[in-house]
Protein backbone atom coordinates (compact mmCIF):
# COMPACT_ATOMS: atom_id res chain seq x y z
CA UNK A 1 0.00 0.00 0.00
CA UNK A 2 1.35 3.25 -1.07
CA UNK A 3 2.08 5.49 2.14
CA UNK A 4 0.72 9.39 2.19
CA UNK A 5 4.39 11.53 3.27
CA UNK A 6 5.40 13.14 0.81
CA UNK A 7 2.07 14.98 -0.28
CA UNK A 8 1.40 16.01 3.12
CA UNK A 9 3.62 17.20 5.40
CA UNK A 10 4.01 20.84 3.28
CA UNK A 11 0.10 21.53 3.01
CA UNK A 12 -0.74 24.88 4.68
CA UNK A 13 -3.88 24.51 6.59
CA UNK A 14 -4.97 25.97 9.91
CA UNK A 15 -6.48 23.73 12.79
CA UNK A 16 -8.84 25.15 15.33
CA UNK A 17 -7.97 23.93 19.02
CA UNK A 18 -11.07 22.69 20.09
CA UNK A 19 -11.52 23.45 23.98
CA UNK A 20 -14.41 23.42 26.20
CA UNK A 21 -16.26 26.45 26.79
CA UNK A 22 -14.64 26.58 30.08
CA UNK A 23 -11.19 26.86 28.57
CA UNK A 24 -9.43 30.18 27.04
CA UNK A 25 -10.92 31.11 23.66
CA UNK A 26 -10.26 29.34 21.51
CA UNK A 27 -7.52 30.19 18.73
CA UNK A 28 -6.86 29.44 14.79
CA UNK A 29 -3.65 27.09 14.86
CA UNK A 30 -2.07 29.80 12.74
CA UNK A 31 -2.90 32.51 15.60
CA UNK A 32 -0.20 32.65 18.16
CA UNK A 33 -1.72 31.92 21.81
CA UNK A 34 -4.18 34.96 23.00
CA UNK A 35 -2.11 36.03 25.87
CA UNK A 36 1.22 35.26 24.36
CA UNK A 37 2.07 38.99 23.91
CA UNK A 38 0.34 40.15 27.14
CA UNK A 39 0.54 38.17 30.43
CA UNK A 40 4.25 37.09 29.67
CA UNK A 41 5.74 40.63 28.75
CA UNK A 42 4.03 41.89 31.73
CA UNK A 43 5.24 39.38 33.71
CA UNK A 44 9.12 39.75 32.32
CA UNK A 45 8.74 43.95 32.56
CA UNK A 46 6.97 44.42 36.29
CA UNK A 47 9.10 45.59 38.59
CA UNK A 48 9.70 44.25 42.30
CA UNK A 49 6.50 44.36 44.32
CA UNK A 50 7.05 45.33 47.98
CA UNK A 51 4.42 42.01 48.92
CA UNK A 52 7.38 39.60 47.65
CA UNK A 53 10.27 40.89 50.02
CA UNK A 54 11.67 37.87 52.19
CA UNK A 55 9.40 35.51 50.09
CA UNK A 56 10.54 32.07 48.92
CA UNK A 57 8.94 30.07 45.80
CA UNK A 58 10.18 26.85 45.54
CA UNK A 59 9.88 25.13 41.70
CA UNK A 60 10.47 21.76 41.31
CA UNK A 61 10.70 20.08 38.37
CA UNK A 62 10.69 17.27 36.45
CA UNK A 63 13.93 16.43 34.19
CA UNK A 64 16.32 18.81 31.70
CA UNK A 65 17.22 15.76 29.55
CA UNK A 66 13.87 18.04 27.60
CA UNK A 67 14.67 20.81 26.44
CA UNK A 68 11.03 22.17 27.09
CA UNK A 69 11.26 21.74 30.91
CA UNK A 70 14.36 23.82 30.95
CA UNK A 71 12.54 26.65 29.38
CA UNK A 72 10.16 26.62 31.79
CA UNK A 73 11.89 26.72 34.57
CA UNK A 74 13.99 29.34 33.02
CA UNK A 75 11.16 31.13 32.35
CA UNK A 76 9.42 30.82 35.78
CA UNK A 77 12.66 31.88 37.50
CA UNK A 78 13.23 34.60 35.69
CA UNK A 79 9.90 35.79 35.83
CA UNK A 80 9.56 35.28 39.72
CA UNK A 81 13.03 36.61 40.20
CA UNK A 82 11.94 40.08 38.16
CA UNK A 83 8.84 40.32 41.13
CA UNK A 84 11.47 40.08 44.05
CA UNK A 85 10.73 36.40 45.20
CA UNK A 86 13.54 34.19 46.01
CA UNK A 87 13.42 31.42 43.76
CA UNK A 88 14.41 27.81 44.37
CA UNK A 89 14.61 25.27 41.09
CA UNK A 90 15.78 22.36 41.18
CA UNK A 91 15.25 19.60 38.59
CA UNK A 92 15.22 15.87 39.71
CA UNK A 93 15.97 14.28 36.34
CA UNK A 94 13.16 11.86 36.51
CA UNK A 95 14.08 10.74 39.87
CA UNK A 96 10.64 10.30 41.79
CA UNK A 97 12.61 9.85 45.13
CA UNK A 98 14.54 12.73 44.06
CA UNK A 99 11.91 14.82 43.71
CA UNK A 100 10.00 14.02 47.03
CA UNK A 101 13.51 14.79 48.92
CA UNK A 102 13.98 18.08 46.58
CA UNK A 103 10.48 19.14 48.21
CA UNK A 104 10.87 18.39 51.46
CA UNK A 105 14.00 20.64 51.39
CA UNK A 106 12.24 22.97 49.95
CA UNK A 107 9.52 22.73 52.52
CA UNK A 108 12.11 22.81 55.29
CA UNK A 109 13.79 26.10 53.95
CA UNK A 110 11.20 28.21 54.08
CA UNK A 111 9.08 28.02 50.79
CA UNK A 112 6.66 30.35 50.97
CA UNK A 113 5.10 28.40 47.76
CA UNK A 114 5.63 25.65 46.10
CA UNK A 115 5.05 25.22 42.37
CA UNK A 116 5.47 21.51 40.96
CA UNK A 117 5.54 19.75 38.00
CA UNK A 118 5.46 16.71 39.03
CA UNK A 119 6.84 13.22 37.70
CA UNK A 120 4.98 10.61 39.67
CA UNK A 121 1.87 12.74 41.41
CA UNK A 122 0.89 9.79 43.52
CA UNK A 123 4.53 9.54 44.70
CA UNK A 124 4.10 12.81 46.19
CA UNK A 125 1.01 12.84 48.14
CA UNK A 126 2.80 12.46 51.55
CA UNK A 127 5.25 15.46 51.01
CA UNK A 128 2.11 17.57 49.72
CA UNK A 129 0.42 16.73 52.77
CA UNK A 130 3.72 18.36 54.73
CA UNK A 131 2.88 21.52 52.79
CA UNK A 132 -0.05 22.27 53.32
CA UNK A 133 0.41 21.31 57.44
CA UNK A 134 2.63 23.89 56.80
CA UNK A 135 0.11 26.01 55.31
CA UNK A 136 2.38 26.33 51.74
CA UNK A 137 0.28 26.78 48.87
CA UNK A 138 0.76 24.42 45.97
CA UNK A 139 0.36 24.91 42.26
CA UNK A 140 0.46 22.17 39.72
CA UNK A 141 2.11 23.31 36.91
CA UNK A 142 1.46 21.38 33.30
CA UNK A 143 0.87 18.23 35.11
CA UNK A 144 -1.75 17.91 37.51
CA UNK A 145 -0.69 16.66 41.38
CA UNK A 146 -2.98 13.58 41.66
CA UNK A 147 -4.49 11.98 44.70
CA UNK A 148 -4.41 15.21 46.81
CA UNK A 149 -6.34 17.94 48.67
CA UNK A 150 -2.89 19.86 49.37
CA UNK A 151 -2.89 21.52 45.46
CA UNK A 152 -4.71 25.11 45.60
CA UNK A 153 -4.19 25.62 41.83
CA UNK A 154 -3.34 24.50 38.22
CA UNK A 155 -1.37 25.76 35.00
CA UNK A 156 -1.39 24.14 32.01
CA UNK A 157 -2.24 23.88 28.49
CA UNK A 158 -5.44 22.32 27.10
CA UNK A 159 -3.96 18.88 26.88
CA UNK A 160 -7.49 17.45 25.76
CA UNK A 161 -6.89 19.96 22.59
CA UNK A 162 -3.31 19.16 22.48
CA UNK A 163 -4.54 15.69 21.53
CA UNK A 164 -7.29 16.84 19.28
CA UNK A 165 -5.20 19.02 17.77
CA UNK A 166 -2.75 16.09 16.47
CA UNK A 167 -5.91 13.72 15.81
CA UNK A 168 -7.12 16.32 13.12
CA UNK A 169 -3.90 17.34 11.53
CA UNK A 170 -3.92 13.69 10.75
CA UNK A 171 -7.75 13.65 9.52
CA UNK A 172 -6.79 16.68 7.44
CA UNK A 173 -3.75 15.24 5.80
CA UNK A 174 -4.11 11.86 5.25
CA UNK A 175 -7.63 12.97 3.34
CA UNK A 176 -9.81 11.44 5.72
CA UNK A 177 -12.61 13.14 5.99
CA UNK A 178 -12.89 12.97 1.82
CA UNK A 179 -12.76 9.31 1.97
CA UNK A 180 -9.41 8.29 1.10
CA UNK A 181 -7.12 5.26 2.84
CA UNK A 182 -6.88 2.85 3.84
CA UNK A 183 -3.81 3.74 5.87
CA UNK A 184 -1.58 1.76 8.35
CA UNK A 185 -1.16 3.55 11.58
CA UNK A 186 0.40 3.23 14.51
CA UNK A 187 -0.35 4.93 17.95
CA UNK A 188 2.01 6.12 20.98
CA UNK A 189 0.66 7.26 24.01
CA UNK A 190 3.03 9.32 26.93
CA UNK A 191 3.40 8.41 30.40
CA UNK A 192 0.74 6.12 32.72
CA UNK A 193 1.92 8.01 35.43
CA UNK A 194 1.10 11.74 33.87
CA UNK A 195 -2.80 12.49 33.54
CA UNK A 196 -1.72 14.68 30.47
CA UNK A 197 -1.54 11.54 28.55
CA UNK A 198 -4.74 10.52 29.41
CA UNK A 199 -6.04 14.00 28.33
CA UNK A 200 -3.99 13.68 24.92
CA UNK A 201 -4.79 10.63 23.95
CA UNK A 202 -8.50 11.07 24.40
CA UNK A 203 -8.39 13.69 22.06
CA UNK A 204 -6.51 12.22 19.69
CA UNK A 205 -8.77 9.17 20.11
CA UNK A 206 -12.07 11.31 19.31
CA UNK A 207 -10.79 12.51 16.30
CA UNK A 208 -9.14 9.20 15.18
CA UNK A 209 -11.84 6.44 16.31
CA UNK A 210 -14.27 6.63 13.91
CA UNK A 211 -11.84 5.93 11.33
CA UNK A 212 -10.50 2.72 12.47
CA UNK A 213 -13.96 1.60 13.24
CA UNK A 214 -14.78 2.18 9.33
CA UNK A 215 -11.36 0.88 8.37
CA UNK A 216 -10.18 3.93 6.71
CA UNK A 217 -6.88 3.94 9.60
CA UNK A 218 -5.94 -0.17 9.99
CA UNK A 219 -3.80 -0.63 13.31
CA UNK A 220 -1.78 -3.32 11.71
CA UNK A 221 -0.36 -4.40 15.39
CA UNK A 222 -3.99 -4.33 16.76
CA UNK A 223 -2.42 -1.93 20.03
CA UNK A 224 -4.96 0.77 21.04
CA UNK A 225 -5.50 0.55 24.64
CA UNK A 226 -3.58 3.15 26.43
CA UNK A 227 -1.92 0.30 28.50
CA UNK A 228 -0.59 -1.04 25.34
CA UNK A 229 0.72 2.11 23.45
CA UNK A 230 1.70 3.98 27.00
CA UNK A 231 5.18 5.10 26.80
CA UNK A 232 6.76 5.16 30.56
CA UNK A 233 8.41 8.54 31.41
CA UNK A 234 7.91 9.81 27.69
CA UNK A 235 10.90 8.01 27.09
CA UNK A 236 12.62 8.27 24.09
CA UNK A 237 14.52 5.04 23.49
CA UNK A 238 11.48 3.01 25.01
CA UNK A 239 9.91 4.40 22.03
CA UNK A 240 12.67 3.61 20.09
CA UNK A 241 12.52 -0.62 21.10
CA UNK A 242 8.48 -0.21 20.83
CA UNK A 243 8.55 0.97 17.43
CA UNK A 244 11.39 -1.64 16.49
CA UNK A 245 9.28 -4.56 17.71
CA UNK A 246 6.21 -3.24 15.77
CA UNK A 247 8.31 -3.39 12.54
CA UNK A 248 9.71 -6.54 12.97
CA UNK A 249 6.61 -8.07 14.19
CA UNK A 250 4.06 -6.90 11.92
CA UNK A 251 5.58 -5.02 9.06
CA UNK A 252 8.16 -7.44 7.56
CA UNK A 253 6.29 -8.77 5.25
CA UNK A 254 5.41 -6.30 2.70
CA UNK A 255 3.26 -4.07 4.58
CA UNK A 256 4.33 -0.46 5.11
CA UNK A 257 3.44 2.13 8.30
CA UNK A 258 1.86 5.19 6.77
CA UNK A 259 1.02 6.95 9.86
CA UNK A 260 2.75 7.05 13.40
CA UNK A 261 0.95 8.98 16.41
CA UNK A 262 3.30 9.97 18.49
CA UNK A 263 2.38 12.52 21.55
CA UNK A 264 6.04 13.76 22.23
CA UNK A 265 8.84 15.13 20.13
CA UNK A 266 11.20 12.98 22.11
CA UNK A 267 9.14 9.69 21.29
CA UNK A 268 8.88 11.07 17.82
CA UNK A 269 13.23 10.69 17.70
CA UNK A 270 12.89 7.28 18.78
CA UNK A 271 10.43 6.54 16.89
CA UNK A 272 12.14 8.33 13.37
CA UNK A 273 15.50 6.31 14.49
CA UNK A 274 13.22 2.55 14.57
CA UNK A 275 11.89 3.29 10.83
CA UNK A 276 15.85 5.03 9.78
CA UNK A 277 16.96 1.30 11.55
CA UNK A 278 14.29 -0.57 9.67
CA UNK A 279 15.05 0.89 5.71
CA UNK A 280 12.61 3.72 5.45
CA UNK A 281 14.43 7.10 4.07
CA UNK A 282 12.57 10.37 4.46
CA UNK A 283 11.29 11.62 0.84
CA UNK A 284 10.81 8.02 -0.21
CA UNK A 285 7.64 7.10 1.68
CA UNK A 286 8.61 8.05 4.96
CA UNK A 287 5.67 8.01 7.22
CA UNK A 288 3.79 11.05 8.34
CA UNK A 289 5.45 11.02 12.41
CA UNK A 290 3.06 14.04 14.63
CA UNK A 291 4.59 15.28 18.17
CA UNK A 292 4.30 18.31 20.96
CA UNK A 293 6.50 20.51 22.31
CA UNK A 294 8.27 22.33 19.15
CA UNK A 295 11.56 21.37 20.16
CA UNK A 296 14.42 22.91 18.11
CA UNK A 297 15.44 19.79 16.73
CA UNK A 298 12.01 18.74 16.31
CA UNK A 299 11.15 22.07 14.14
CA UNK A 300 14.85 20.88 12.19
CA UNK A 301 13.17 17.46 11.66
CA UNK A 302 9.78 19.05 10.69
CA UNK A 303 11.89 21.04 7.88
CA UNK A 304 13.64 17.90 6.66
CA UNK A 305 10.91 15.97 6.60
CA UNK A 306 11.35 13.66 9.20
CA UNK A 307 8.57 14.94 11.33
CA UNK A 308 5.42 15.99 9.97
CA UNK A 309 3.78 18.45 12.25
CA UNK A 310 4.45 19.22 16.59
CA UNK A 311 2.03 21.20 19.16
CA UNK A 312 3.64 23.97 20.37
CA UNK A 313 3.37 24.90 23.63
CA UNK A 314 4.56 28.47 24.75
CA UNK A 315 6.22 28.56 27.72
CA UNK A 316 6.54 31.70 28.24
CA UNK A 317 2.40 32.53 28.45
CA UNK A 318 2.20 29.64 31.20
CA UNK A 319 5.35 30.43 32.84
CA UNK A 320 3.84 33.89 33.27
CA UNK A 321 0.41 32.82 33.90
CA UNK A 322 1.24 30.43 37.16
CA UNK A 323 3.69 33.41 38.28
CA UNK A 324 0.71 35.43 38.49
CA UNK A 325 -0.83 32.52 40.22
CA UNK A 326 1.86 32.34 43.03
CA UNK A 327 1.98 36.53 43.06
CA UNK A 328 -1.98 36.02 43.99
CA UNK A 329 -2.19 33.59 46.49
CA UNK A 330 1.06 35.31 48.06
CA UNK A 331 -1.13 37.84 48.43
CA UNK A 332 -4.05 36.16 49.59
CA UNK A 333 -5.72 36.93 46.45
CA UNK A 334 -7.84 34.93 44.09
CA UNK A 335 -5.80 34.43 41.07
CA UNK A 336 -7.39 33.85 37.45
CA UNK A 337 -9.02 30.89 36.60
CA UNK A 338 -10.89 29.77 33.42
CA UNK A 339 -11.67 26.15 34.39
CA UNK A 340 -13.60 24.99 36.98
CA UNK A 341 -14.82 21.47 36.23
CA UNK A 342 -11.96 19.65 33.49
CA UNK A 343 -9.44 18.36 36.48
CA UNK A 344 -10.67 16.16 39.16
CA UNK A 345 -7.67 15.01 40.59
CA UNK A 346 -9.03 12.31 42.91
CA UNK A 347 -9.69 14.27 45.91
CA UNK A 348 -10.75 17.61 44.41
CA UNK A 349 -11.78 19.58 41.22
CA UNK A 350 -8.64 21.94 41.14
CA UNK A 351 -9.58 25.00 39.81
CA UNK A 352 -7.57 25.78 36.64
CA UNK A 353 -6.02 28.04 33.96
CA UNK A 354 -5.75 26.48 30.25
CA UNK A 355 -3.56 28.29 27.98
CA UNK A 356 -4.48 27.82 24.25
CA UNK A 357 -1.99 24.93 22.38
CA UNK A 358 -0.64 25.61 18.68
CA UNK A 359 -0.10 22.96 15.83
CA UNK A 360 2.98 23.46 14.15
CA UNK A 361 3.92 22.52 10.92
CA UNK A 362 6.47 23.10 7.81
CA UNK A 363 4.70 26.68 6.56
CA UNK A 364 3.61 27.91 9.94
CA UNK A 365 7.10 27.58 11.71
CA UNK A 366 8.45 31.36 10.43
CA UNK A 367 4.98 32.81 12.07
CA UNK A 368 4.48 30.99 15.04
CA UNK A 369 8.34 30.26 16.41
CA UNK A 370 10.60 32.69 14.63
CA UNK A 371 8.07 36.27 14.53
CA UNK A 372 6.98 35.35 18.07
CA UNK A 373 10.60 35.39 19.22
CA UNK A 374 10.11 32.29 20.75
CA UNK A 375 12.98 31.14 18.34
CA UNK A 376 15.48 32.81 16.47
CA UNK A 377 16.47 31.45 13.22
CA UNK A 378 19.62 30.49 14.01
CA UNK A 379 17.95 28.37 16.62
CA UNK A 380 16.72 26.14 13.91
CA UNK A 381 18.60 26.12 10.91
């Protein structure tokens, strides 16, 4: 069967993020985020505020093996650090006990407020019960703190429409909606222990469902529960040895992969190395390959052709959005919320900000990286 690549991945067309009407408004793809111009500048040009003197913010988080997370802690100390707050990051590298340990110090030195983005949320619960005996405000940031009544708040994208947003880029390119396939597609999923995954792939799912169910998209391998396509950590070489045992056990006989879900950029490299390991060249049939996050090498690959499309996610607008979360409750203010009802995290509906995602893809990437500043072009030649 002939696979769809190299008609698709330099279309021009703009995706809608579909969000609930509790979210932000919703955006054209090829609209950069609402409040990327506003709530980030403000936050990078306000001066100190006399409230944050002698104020601690602790921000843990998860790993800088991606390069995303290193942004936004960047961003969120820089940002915090610009108010007058002292500002504790540390980064556990995907260390769960790390993590718990690299709270409780934080705890013990006098956080005034702790922002976390967690790895394992249920691994946490204990240590978020110490903060809040401690009366220490929490905020989840881009990864909701499971299991708990100790989180006040949440920042994060709509990860729902992060999902949907992949789910119709592939509806859109591979033709579906005007009948054509049958296509052979595979599907990656991120990590069990991260509810954003959940979120994702149920987007991606609506979009995508009715389409295998009619046999226009064929999972060859017959994986499509999460548990089956769940990629621990977001790892990218457990990506790498999933996709090589899906070639080798169901493609070796003729039949080709057209289509590859994957949820992360850093799955998307493994998953681009299995298919470079298994004979496919990019140009010649090279499967369309989707991600998030709009890393630089990503946005390389997307030029190339080795990745078809990412979601970026600007780190900047929710870096300054959960600042102005900790500046409120610092305060004892009520800080901005646009969700009430999306995130039950177990123990509580934690009331919410969603910041608008963007699909990214080969036209789009001078607009929506390089104009926005978020990149310069050096960045991703």
């Amino acid at each position: 069967m002939n696979r769809v690549l190299k008609s698709i991945v330099g279309a021009t067309l703009s995706l809608c993020v579909l969000v609930s009407a509790a979210a932000c408004t919703s955006t054209p793809t090829n609209t950069a985020p609402a409040n990327a111009g506003t709530d980030s500048q403000a936050a990078a040009s306000s001066s100190p505020t006399p409230s944050a003197k002698g104020k601690k913010v602790g921000v843990a988080m998860p790993t800088k093996s991606s390069e995303r997370w290193i942004r936004d802690g960047n961003n969120m100390k820089d940002q915090l650090e610009k108010l007058g707050y002292a500002v504790d990051l540390q980064y556990a590298e995907d260390d769960v006990q790390a993590q718990v340990s690299q709270i409780e110090n934080m705890i013990t030195s006098g956080a005034n407020c702790l922002v976390v983005a967690s790895i394992d949320s249920s691994a946490l619960v204990n240590v978020l019960e110490e903060a809040k005996k401690n009366s220490i405000p929490v905020i989840a940031y881009d990864r909701l703190l499971m299991d708990t009544d100790a989180v006040s708040y949440y920042a994060t994208f709509d990860n729902k429409g992060v999902g949907t947003l992949i789910g119709k880029y592939i509806e859109e390119k591979a033709g579906l909606k005007d009948g054509k396939g049958p296509y052979n597609i595979e599907l990656f999923a991120g990590s069990p222990d991260d509810n954003n995954a959940h979120f994702l792939n149920t987007g991606a799912m609506e979009v995508l469902q009715p389409y295998i169910d009619g046999g226009k998209l064929k999972v060859v391998s017959g994986q499509t529960d999460f548990d089956k396509i769940c990629i621990l950590r977001w790892s990218q070489e457990t990506a790498q040895k999933r996709m090589e045992d899906l070639l080798s056990g169901y493609y070796s006989t003729g039949k080709d992969v057209d289509i590859v879900l994957s949820p992360f950029d850093g799955i998307s490299y493994g998953i681009a190395a299995a298919l470079e390991g298994a004979g496919y060249k990019v140009g010649e049939k090279w499967p369309m390959i989707t991600g998030q996050d709009a890393e630089t090498m990503a946005v390389k690959n997307i030029r190339s052709g080795k990745q078809s499309m990412t979601v970026f996610k600007d780190t900047r607008v929710l870096a300054a959005k959960c600042v102005t979360m900790v500046q409120a409750v610092l305060e004892g203010k009520e800080p901005e919320i646009n969700d009430k009802t999306s995130y039950n995290n177990g123990k509580l509906v934690v009331p919410s900000y969603l910041c608008n995602p963007v699909a990214i893809y080969k036209d789009n990437i001078q607009k929506e990286l390089i104009d926005s500043g978020y990149y310069k072009q050096s960045d991703i030649s």
